[in-house]
N, C-alpha and C. Protein backbone atom coordinates (compact mmCIF):
# COMPACT_ATOMS: atom_id res chain seq x y z
N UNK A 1 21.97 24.10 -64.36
CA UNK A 1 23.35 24.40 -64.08
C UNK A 1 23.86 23.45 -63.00
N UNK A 2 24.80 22.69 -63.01
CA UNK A 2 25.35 21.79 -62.34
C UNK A 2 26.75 22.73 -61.04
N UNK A 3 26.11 22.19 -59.92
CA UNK A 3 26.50 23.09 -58.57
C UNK A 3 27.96 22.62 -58.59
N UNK A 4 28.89 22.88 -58.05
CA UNK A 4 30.12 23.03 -57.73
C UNK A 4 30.30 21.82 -56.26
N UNK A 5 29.54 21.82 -55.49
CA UNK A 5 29.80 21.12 -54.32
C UNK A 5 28.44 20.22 -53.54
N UNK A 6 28.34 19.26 -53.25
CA UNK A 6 27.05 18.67 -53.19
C UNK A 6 26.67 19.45 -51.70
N UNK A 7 25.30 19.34 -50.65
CA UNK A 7 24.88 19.55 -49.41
C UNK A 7 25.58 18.98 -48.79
N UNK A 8 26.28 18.32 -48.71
CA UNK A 8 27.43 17.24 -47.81
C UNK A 8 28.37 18.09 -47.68
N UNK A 9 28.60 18.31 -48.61
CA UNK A 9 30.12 19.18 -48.67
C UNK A 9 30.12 20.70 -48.14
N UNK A 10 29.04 21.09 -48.46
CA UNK A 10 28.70 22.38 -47.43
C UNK A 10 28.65 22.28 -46.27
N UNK A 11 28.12 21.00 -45.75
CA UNK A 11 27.70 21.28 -44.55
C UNK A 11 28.78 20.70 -43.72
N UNK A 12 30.02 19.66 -44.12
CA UNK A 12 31.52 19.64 -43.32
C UNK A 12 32.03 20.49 -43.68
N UNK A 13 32.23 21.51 -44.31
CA UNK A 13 33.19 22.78 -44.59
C UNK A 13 32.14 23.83 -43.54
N UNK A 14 30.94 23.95 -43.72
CA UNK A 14 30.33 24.39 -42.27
C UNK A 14 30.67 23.97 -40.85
N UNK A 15 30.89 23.14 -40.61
CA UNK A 15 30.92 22.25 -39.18
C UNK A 15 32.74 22.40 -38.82
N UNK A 16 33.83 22.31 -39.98
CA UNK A 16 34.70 22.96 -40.22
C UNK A 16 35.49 24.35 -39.17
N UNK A 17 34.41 25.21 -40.13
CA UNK A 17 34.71 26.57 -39.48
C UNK A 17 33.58 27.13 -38.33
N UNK A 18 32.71 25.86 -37.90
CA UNK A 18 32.51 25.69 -36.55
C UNK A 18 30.64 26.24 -36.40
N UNK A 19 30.56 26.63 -37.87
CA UNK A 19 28.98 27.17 -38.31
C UNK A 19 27.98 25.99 -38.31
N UNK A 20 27.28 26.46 -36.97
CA UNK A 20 25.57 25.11 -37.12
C UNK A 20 24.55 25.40 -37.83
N UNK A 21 24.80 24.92 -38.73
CA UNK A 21 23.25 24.83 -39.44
C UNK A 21 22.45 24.13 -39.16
N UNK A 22 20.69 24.51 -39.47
CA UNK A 22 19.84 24.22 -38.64
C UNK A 22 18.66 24.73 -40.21
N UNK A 23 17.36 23.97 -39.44
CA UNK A 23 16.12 24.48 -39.96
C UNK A 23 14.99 24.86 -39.16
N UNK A 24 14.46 26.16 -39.67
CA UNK A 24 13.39 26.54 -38.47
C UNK A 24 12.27 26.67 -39.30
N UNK A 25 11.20 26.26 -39.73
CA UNK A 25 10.35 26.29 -40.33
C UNK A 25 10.51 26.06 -41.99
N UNK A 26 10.72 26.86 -43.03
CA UNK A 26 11.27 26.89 -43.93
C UNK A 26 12.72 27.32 -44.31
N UNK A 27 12.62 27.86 -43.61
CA UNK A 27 14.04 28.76 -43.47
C UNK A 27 15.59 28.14 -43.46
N UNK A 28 16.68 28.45 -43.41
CA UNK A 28 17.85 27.99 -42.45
C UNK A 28 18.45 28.79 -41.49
N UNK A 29 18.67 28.40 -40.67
CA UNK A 29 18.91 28.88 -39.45
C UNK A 29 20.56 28.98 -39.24
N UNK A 30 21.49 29.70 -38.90
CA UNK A 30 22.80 29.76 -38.91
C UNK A 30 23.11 30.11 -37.38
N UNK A 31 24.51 29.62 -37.08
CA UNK A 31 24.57 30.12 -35.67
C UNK A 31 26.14 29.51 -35.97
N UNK A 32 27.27 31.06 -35.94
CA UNK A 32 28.24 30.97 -36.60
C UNK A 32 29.20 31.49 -34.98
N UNK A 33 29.97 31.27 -34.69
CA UNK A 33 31.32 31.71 -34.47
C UNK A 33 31.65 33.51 -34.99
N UNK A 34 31.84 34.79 -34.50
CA UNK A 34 32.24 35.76 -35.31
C UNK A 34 33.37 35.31 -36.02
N UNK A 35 33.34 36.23 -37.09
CA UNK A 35 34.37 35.92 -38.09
C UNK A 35 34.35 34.80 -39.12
N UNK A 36 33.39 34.17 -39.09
CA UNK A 36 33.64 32.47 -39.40
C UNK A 36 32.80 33.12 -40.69
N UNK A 37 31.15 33.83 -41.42
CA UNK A 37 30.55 33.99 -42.03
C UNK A 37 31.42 34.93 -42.64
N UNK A 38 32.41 34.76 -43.53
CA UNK A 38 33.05 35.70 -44.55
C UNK A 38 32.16 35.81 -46.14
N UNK A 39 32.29 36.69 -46.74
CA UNK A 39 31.58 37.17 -47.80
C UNK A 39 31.12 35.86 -48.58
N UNK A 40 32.49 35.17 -48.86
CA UNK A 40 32.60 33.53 -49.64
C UNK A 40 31.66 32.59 -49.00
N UNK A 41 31.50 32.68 -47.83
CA UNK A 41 30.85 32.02 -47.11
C UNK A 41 29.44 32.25 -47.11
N UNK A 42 29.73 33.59 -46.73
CA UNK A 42 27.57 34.28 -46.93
C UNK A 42 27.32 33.40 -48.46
N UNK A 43 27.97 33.80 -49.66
CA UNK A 43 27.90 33.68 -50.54
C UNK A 43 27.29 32.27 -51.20
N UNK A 44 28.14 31.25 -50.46
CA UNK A 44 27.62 29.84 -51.17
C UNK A 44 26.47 29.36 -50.23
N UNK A 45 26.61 29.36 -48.75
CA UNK A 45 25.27 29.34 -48.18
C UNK A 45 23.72 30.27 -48.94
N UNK A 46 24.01 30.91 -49.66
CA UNK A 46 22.73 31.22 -50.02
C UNK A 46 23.37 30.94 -51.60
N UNK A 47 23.74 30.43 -52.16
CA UNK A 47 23.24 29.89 -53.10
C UNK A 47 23.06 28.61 -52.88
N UNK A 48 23.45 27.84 -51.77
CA UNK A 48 22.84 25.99 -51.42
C UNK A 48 21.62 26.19 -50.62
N UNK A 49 21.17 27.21 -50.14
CA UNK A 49 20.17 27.37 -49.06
C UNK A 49 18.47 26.24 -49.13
N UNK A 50 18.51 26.26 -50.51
CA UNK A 50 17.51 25.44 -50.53
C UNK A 50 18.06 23.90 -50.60
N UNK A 51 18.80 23.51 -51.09
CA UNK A 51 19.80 22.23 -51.11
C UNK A 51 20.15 21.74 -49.39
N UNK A 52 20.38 22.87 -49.03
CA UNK A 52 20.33 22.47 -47.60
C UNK A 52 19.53 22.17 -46.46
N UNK A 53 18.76 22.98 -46.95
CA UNK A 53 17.05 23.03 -46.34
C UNK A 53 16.47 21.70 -46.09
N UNK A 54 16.31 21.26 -47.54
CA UNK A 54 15.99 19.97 -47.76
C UNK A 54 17.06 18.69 -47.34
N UNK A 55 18.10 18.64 -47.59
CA UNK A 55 18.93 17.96 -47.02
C UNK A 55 18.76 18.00 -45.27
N UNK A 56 18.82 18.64 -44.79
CA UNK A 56 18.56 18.67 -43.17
C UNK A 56 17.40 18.34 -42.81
N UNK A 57 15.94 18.56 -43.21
CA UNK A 57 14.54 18.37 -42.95
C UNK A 57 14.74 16.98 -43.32
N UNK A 58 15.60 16.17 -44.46
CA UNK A 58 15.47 15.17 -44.88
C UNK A 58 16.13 13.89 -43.86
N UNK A 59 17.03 14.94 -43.55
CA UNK A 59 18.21 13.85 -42.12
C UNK A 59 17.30 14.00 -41.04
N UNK A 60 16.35 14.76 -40.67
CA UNK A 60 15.39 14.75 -39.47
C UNK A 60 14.58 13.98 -39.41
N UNK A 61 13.69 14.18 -40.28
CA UNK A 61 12.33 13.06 -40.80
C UNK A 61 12.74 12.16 -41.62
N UNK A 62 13.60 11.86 -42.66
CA UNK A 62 13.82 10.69 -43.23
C UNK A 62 13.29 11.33 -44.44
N UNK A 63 13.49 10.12 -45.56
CA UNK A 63 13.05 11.03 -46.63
C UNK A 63 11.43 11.07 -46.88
N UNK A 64 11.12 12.51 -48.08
CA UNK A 64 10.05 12.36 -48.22
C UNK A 64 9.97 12.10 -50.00
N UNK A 65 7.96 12.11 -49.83
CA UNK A 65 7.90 11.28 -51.42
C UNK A 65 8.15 12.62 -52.37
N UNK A 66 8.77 11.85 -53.34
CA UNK A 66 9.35 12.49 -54.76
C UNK A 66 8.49 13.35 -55.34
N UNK A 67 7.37 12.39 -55.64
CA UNK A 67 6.08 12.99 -56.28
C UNK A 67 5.25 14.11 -55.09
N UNK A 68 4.93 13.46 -53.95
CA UNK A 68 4.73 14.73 -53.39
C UNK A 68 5.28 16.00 -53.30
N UNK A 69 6.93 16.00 -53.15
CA UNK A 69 7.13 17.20 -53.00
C UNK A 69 6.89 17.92 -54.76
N UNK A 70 6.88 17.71 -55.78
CA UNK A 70 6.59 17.60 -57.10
C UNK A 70 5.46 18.40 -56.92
N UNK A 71 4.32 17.88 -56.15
CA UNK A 71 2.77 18.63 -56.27
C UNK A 71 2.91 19.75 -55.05
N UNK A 72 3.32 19.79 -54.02
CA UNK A 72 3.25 20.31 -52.95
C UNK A 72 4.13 20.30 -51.84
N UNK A 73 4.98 21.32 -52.24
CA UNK A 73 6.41 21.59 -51.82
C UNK A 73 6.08 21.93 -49.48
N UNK A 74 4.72 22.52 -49.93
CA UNK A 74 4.47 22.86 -48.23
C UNK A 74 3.69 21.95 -47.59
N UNK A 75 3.36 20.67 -48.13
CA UNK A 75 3.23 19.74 -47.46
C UNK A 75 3.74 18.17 -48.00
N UNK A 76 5.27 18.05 -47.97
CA UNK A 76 5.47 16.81 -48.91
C UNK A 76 4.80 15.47 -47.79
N UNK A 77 5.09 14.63 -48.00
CA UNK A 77 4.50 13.20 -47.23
C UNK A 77 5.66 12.25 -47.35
N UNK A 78 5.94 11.83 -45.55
CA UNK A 78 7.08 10.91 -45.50
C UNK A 78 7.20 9.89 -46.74
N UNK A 79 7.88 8.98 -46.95
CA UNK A 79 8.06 8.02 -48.30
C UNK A 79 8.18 7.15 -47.33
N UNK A 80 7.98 5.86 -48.19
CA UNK A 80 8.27 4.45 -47.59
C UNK A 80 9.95 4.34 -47.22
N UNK A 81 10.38 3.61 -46.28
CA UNK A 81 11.83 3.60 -45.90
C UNK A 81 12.94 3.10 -47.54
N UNK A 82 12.63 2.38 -48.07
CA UNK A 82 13.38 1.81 -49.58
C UNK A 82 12.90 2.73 -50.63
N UNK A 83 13.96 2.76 -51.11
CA UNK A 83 14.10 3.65 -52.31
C UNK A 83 12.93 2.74 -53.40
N UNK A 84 13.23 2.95 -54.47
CA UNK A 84 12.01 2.59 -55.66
C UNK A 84 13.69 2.36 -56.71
N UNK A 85 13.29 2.08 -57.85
CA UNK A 85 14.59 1.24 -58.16
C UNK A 85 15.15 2.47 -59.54
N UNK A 86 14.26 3.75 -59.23
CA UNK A 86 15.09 4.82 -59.53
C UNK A 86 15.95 6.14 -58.47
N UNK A 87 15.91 5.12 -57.44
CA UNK A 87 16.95 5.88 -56.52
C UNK A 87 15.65 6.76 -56.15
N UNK A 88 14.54 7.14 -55.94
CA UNK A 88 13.71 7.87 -55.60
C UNK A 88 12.86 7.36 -54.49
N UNK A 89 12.32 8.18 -53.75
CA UNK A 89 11.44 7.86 -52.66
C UNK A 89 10.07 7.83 -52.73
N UNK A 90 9.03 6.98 -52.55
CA UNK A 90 7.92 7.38 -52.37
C UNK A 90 6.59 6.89 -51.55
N UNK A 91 5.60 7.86 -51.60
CA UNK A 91 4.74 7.50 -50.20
C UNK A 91 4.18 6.47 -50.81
N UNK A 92 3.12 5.85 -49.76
CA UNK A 92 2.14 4.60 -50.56
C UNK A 92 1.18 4.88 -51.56
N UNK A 93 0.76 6.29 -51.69
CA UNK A 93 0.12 6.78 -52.78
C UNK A 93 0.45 7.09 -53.76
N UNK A 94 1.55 7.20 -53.80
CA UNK A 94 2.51 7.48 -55.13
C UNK A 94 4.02 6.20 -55.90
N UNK A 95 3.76 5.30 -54.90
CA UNK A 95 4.66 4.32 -55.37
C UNK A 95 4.72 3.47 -56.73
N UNK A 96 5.46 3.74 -57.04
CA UNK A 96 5.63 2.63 -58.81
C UNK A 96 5.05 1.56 -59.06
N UNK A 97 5.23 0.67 -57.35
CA UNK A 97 5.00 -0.77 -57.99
C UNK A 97 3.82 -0.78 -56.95
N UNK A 98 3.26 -0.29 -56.43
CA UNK A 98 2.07 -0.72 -55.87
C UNK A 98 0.80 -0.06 -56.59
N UNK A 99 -0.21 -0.60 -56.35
CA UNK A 99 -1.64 -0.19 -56.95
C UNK A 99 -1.89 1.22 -56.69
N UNK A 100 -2.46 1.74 -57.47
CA UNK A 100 -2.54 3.57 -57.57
C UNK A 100 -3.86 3.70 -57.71
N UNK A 101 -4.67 4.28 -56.68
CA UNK A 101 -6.25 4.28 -56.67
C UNK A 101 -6.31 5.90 -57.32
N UNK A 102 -7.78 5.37 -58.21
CA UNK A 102 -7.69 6.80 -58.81
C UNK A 102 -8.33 7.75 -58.57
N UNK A 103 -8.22 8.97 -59.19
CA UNK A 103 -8.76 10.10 -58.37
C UNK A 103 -7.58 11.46 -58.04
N UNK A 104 -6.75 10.75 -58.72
CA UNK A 104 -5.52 11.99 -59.33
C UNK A 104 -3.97 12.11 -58.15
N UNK A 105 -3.52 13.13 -57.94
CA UNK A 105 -2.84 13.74 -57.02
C UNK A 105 -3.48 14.80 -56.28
N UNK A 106 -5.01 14.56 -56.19
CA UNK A 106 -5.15 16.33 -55.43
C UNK A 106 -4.84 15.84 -53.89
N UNK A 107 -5.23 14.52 -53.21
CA UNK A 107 -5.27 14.10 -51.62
C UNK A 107 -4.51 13.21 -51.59
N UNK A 108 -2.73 13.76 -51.20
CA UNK A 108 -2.05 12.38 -50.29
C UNK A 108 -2.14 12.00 -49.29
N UNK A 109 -2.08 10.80 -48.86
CA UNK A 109 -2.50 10.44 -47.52
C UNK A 109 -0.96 9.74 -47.02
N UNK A 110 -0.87 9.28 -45.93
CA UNK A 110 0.03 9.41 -45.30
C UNK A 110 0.58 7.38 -45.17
């Protein structure tokens, strides 16, 4: 199902009505102004909650690899700084154009 508004757009219509979003472990963290969290508001924050999650962990650390988060959402692994030439990120163990030692996806290394 194709979302209505990208993480960008949530999060200046957040900043907007003056709501900081934040990440605390997995979670998102809110810290609103009273009045500012109206029903509409509760409402699309938890349906972007994971969109946002990741978007913010991603503006902190930079991005991470594609394929890692793919195998292992609770420990993905930073990516190389350049994209891969499908707009995707990935670590040195998982990169397209470099050599891929074998022995699967069970151990990414960093």
């Amino acid at each position: 199902m194709k979302k209505r508004f990208t993480a960008e757009q949530v999060l200046a219509r957040a900043a907007e009505l003056q709501i900081v979003l934040g990440v605390k472990g997995n979670a998102l963290a809110i810290d609103a102004p009273d009045g500012a969290l109206t029903e509409k508001v509760r409402a699309v924050l938890k349906e972007y909650k994971w969109e946002l999650v990741a978007h913010l962990t991603e503006r902190e650390q930079g991005p991470l690899c594609a394929r890692c988060l793919d195998l292992d959402r609770d420990n993905p692994v930073p990516a190389l700084p350049e994209p891969y030439r499908d707009n995707f990120y990935y670590c040195k163990r998982h990169h397209p154009a470099l050599p891929q030692e074998k022995g699967g996806d069970a151990l990414c290394s960093k």
